[in-house]
N, C-alpha and C. Protein backbone atom coordinates (compact mmCIF):
# COMPACT_ATOMS: atom_id res chain seq x y z
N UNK A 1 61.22 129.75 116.71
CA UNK A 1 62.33 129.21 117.48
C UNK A 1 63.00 130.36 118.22
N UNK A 2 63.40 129.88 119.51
CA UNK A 2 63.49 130.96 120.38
C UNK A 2 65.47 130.31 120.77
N UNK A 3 65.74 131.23 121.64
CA UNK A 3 67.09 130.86 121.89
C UNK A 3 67.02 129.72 123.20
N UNK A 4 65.49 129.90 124.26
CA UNK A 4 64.87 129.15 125.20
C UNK A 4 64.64 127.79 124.83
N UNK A 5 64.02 127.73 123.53
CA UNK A 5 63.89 126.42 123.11
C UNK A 5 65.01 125.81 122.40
N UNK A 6 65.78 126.52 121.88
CA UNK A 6 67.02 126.12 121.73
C UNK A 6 67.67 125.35 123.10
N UNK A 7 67.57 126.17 123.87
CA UNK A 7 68.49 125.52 125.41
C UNK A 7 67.54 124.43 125.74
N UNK A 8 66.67 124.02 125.72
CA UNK A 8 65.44 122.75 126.27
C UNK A 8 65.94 122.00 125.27
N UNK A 9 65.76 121.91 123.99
CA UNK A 9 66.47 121.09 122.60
C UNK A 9 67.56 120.41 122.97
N UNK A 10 68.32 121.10 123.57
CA UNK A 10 70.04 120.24 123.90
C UNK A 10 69.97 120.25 125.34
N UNK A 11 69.20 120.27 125.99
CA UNK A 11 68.73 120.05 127.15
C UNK A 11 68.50 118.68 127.32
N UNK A 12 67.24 117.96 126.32
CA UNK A 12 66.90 116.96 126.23
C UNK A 12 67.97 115.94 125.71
N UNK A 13 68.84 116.23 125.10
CA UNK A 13 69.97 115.35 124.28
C UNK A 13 70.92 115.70 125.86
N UNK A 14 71.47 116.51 126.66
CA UNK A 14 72.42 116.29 127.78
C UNK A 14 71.94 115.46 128.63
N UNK A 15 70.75 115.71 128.84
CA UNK A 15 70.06 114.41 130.22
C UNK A 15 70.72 113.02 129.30
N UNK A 16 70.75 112.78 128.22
CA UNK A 16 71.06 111.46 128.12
C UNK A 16 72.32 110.79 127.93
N UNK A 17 73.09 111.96 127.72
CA UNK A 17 74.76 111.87 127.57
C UNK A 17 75.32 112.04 128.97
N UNK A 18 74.77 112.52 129.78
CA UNK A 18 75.47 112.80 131.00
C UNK A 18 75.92 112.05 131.73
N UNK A 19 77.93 111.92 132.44
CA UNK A 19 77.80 110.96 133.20
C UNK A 19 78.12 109.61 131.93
N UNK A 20 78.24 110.19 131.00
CA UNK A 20 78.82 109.24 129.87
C UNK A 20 80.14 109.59 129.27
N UNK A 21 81.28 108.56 129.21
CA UNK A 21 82.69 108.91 129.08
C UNK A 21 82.66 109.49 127.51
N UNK A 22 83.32 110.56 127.18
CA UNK A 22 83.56 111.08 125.81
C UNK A 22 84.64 110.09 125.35
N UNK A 23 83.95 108.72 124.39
CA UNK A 23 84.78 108.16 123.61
C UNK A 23 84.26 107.81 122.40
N UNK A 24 85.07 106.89 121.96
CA UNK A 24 84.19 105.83 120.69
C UNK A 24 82.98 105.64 120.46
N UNK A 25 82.53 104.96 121.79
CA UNK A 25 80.94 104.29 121.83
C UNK A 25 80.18 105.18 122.38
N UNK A 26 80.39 106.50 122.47
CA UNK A 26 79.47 107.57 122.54
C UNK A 26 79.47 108.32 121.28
N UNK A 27 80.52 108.05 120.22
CA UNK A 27 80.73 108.51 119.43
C UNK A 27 79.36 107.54 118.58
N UNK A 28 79.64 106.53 118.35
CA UNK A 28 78.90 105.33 117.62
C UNK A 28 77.23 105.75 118.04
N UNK A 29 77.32 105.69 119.77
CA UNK A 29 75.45 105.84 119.92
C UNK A 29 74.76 106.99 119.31
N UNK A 30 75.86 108.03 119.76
CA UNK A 30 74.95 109.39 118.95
C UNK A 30 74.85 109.36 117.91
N UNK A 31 76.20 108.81 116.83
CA UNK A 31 75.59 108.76 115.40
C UNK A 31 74.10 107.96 115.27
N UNK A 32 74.55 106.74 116.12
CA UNK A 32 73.16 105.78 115.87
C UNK A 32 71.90 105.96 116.02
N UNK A 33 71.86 106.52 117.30
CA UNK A 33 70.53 107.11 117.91
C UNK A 33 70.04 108.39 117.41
N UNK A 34 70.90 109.45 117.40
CA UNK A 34 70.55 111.16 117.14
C UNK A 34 71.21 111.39 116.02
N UNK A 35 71.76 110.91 115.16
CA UNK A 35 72.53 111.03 113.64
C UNK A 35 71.63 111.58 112.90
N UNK A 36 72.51 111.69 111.16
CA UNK A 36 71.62 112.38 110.47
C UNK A 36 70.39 111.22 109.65
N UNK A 37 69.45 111.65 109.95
CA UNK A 37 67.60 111.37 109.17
C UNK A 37 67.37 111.25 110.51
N UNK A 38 67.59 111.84 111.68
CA UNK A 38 67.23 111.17 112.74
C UNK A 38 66.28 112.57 113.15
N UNK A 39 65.21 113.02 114.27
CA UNK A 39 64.58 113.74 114.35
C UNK A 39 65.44 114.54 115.41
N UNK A 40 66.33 114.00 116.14
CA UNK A 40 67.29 114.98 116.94
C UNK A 40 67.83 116.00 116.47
N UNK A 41 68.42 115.16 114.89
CA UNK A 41 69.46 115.64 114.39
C UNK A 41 69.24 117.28 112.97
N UNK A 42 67.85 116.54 112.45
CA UNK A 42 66.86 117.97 111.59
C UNK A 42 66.14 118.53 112.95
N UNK A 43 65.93 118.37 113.96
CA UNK A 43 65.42 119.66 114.85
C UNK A 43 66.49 120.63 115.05
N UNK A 44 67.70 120.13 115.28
CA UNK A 44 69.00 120.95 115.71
C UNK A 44 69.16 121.55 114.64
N UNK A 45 69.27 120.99 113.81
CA UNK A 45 69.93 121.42 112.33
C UNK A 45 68.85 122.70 111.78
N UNK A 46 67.85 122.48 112.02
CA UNK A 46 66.95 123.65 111.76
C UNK A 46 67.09 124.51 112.60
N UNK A 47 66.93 123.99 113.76
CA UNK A 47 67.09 125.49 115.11
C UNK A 47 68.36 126.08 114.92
N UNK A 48 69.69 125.47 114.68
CA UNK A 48 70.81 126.24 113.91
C UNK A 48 70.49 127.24 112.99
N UNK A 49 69.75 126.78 111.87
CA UNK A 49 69.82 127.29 110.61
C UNK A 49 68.76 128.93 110.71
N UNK A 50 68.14 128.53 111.84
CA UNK A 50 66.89 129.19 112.53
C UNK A 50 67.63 130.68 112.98
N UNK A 51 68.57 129.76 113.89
CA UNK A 51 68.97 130.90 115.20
C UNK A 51 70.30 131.93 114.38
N UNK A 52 70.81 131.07 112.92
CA UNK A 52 72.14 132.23 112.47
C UNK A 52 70.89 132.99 111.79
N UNK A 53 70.26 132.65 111.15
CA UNK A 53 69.44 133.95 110.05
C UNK A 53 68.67 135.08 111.19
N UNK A 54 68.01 134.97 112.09
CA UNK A 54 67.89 135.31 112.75
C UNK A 54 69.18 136.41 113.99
N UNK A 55 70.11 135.72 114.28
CA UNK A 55 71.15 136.39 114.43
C UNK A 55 71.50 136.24 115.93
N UNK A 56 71.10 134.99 116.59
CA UNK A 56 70.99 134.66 117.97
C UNK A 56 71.99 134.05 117.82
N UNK A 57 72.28 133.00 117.09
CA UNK A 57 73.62 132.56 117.12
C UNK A 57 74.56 132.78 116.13
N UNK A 58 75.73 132.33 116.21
CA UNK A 58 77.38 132.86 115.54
C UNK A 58 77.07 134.30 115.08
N UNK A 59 76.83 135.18 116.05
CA UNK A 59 76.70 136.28 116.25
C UNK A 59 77.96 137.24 116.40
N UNK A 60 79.70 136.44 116.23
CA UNK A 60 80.71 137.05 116.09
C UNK A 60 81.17 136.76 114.97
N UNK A 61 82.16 137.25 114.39
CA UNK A 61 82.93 136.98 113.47
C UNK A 61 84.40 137.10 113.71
N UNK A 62 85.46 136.49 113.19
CA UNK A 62 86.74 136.48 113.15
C UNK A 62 87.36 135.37 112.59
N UNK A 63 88.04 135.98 111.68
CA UNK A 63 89.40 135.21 110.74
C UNK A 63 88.52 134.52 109.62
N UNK A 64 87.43 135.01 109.40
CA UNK A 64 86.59 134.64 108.29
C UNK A 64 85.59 132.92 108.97
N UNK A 65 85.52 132.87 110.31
CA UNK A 65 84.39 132.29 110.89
C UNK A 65 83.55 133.10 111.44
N UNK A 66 82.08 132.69 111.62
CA UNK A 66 81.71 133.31 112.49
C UNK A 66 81.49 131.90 113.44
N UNK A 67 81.13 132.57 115.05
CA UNK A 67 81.22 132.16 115.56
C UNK A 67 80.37 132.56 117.10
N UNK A 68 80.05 131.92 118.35
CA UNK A 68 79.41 132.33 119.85
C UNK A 68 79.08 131.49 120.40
N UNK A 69 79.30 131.73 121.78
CA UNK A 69 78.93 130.58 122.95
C UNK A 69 77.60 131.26 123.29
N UNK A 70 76.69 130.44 122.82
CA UNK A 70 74.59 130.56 123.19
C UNK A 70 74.42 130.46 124.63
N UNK A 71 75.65 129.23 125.32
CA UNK A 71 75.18 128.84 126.77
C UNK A 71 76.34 128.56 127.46
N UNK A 72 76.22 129.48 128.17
CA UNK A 72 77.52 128.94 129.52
C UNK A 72 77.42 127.50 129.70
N UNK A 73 77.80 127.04 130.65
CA UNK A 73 78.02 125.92 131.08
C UNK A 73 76.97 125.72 132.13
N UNK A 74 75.62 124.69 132.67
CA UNK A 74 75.08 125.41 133.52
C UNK A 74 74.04 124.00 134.09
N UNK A 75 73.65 123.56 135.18
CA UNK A 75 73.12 122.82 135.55
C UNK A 75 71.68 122.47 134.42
N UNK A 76 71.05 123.48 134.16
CA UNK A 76 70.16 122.38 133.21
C UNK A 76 70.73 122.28 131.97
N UNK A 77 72.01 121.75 131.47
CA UNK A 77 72.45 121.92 130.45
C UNK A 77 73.36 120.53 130.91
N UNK A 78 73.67 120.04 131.61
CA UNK A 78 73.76 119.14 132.77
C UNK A 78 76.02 119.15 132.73
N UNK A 79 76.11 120.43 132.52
CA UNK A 79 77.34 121.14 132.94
C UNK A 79 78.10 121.19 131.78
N UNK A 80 77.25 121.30 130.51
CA UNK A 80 77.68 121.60 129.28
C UNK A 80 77.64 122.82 128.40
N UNK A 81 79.03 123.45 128.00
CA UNK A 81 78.34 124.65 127.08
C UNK A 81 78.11 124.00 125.81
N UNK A 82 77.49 125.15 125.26
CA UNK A 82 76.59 125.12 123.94
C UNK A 82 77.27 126.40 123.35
N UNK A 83 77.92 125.93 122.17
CA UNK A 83 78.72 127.09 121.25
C UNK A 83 78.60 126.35 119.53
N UNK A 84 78.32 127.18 118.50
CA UNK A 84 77.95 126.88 117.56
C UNK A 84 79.15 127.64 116.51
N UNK A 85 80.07 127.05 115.47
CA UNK A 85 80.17 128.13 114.47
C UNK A 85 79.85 127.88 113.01
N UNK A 86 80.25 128.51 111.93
CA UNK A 86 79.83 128.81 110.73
C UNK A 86 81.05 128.56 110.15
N UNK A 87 81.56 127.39 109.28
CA UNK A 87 82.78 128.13 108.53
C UNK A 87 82.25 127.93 107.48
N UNK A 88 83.31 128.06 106.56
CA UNK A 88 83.32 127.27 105.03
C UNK A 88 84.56 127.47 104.36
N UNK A 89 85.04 125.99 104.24
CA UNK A 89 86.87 126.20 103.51
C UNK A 89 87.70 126.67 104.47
N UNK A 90 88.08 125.99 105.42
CA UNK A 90 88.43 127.12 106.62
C UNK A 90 89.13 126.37 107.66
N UNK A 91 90.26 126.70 108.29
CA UNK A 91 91.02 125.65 109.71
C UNK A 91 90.65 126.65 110.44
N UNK A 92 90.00 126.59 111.46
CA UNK A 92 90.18 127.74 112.97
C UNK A 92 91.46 127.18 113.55
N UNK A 93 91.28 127.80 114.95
CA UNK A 93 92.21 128.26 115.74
C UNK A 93 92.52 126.51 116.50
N UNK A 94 93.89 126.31 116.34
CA UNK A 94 94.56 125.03 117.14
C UNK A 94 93.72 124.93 118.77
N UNK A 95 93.22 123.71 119.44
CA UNK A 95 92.65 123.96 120.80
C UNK A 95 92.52 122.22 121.27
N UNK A 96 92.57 122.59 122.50
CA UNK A 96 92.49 121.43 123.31
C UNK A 96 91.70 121.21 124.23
N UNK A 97 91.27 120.04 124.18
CA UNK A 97 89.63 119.59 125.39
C UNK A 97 90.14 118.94 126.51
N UNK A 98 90.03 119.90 127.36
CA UNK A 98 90.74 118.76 128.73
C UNK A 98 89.86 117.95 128.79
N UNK A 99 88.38 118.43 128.78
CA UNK A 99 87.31 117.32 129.10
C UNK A 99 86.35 116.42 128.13
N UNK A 100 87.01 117.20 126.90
CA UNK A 100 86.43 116.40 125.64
C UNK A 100 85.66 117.62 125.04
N UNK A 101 85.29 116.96 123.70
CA UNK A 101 84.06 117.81 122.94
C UNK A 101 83.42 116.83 122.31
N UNK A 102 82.11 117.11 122.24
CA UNK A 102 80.90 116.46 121.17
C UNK A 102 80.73 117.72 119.82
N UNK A 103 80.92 117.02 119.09
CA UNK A 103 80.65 118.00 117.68
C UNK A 103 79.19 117.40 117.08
N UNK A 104 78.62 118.23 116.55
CA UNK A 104 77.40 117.99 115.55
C UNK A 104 77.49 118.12 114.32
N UNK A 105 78.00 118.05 113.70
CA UNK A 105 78.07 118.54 111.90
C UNK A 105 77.24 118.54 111.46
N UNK A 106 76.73 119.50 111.13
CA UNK A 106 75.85 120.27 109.61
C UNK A 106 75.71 120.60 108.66
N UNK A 107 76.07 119.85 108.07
CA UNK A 107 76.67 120.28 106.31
C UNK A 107 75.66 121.45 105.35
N UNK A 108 76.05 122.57 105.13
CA UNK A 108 74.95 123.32 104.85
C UNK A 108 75.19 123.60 102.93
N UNK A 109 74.17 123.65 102.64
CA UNK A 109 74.06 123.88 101.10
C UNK A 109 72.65 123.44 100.12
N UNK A 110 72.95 122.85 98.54
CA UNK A 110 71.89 122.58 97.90
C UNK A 110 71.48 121.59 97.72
N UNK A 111 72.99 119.91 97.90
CA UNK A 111 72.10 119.00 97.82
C UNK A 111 71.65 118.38 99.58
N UNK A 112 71.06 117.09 99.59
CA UNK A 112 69.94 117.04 100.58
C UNK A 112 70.65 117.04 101.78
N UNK A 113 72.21 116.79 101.94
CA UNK A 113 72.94 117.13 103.18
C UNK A 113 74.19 117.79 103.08
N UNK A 114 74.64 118.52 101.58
CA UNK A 114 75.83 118.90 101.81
C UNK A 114 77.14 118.27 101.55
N UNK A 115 78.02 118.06 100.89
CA UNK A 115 79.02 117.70 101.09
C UNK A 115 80.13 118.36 101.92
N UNK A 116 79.88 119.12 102.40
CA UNK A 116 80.89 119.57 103.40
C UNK A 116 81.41 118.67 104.60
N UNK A 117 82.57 118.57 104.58
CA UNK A 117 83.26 117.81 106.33
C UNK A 117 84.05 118.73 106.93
N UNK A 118 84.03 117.70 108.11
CA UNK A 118 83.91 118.72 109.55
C UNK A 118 85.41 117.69 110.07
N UNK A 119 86.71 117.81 110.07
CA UNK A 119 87.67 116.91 110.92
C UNK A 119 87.94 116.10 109.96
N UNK A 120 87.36 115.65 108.28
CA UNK A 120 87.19 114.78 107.61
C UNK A 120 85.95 113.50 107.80
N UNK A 121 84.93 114.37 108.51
CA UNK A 121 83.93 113.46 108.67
C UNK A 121 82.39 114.31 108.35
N UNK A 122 81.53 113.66 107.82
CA UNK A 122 80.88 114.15 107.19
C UNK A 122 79.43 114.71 108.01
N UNK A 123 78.01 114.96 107.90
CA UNK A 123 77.16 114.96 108.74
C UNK A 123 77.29 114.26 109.66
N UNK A 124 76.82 114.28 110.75
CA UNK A 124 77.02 114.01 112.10
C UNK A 124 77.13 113.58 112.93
N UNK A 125 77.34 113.55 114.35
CA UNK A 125 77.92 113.44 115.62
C UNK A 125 79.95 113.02 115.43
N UNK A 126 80.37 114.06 115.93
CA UNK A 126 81.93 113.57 116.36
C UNK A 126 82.68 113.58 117.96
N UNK A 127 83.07 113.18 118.55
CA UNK A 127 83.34 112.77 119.44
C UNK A 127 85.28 112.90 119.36
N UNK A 128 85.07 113.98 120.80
CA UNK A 128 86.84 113.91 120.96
C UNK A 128 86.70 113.25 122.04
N UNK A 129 88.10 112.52 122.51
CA UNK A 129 88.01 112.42 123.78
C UNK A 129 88.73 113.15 124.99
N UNK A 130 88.96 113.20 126.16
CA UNK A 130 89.47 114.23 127.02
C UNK A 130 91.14 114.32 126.53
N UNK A 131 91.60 115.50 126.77
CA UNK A 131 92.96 115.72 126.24
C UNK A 131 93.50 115.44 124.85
N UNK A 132 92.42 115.64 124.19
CA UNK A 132 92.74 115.55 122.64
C UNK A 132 92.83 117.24 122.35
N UNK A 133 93.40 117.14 121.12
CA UNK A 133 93.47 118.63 120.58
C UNK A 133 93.42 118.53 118.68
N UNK A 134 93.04 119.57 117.94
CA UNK A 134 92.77 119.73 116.97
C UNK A 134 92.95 121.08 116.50
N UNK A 135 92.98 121.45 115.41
CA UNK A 135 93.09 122.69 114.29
C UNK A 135 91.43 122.22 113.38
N UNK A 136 90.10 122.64 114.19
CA UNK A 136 89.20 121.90 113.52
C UNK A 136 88.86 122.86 112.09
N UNK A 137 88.67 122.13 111.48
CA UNK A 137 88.72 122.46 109.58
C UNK A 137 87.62 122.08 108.84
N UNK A 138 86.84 122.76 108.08
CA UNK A 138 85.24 122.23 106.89
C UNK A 138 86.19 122.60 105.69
N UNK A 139 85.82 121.26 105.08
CA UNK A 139 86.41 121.32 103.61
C UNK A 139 85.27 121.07 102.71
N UNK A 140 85.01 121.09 101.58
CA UNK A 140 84.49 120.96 100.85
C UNK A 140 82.98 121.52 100.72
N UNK A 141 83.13 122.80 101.21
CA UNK A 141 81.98 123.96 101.40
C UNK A 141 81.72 124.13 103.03
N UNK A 142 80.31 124.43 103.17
CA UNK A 142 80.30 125.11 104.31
C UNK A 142 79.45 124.34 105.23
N UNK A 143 79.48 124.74 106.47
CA UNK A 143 78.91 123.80 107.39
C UNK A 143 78.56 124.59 108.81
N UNK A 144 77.88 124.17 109.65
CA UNK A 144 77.23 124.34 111.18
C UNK A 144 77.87 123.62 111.79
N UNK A 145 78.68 123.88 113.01
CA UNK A 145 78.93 122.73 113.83
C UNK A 145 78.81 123.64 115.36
N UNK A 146 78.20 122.51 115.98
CA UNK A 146 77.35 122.62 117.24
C UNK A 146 78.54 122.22 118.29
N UNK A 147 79.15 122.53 119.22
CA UNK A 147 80.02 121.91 120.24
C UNK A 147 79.30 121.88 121.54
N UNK A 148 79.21 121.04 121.86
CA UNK A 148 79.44 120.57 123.53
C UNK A 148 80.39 120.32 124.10
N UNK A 149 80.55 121.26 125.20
CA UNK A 149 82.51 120.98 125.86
C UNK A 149 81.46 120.98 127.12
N UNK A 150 82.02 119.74 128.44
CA UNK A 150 82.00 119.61 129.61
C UNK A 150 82.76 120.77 130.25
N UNK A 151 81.74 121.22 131.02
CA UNK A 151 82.18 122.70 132.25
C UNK A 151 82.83 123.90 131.16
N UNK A 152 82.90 123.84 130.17
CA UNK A 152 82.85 124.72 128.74
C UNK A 152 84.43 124.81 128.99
N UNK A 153 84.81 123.91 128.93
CA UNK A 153 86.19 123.42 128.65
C UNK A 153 87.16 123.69 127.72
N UNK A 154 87.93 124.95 127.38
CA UNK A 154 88.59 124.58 125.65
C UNK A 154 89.79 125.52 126.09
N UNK A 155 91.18 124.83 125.56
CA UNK A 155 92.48 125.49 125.78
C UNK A 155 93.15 125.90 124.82
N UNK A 156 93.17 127.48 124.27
CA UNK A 156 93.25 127.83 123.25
C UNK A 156 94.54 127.97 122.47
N UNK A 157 95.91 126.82 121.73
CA UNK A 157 97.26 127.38 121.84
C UNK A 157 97.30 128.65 121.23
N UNK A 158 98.54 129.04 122.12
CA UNK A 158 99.08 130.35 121.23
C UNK A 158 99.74 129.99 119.89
C-alpha cells in the first residue's frame, strides 16, 4: 500500500459522494452502502492501519494525538481533503465545518471492531453538516478516523 493508492481508494468513494448535500441521508447511505463488514470500509481501514505503521500517515503529533493532512484538496479527489488522526481517550481541538465533514471511524484494538467511539458513535461513517462545529472526542480506547472536509474546509476556535 502506497500513499497513491491510498488517494485512488478515496478517490473511488468521492466520485460517488460528490455533488451530494452533507446530511442525514448521506449519513444513512454511507453507513449502508460503505459501513463496517462492507469492503469499502476493511480496505480503508487497512490502508489506515497500513499507512500509520508505515509512517505516511498521522505523521504529526500534538496534545497527545497524532495527526496529518495526506491530501490537499484537489480535483481528483473531487475537491476533498483527506486528513486522518489517531487518538485514544482524548477531546481534540474545538472546530467548525463551514462545508461539512464526513468522518470514518475505526475503532482500533483486540476484539473484531473495537469498542472505541468517535462523537459517541461507534464504527463507521459520520456525517456533519455545513456550519456545524464540535470538540471531536474517542472514548472508550483508541481509534482511526479518516475526515473528508469539502475544499479542506475547517475553522479552528481559539
Amino acid at each position: 500500500m502506497s500513499a497513491a493508492e491510498f488517494k485512488e481508494q478515496i478517490a473511488q468513494l468521492t466520485t460517488q459522494i460528490f455533488g451530494r448535500p452533507l446530511d442525514a441521508a448521506l449519513d444513512d447511505w454511507l453507513n449502508t452502502e460503505h459501513g463496517l463488514g462492507s469492503l469499502t470500509y476493511e480496505r480503508l481501514k487497512s490502508s489506515c492501519e497500513i499507512g500509520v505503521a508505515d509512517g505516511w500517515l498521522c505523521e504529526r503529533e500534538g496534545g497527545g494525538i497524532r495527526y496529518g493532512r495526506i491530501f490537499k484538496s484537489s480535483p481528483e479527489l473531487h475537491g476533498f481533503s483527506v486528513d486522518v488522526v489517531d487518538m485514544q481517550d482524548i477531546a481534540g481541538p474545538h472546530h467548525a465545518h463551514p462545508l461539512g465533514e464526513i468522518d470514518l471511524i475505526m475503532p482500533m484494538g483486540d476484539t473484531n471492531c473495537g469498542n472505541a467511539q468517535f462523537d459517541n458513535r461507534s464504527a463507521g461513517w459520520l456525517v456533519y453538516p455545513p456550519g456545524s462545529a464540535h470538540r471531536p472526542t474517542v472514548t472508550q480506547g483508541r481509534a482511526l478516523v479518516l475526515y473528508l472536509l469539502p475544499e479542506g474546509r475547517i475553522d479552528f476556535t481559539r
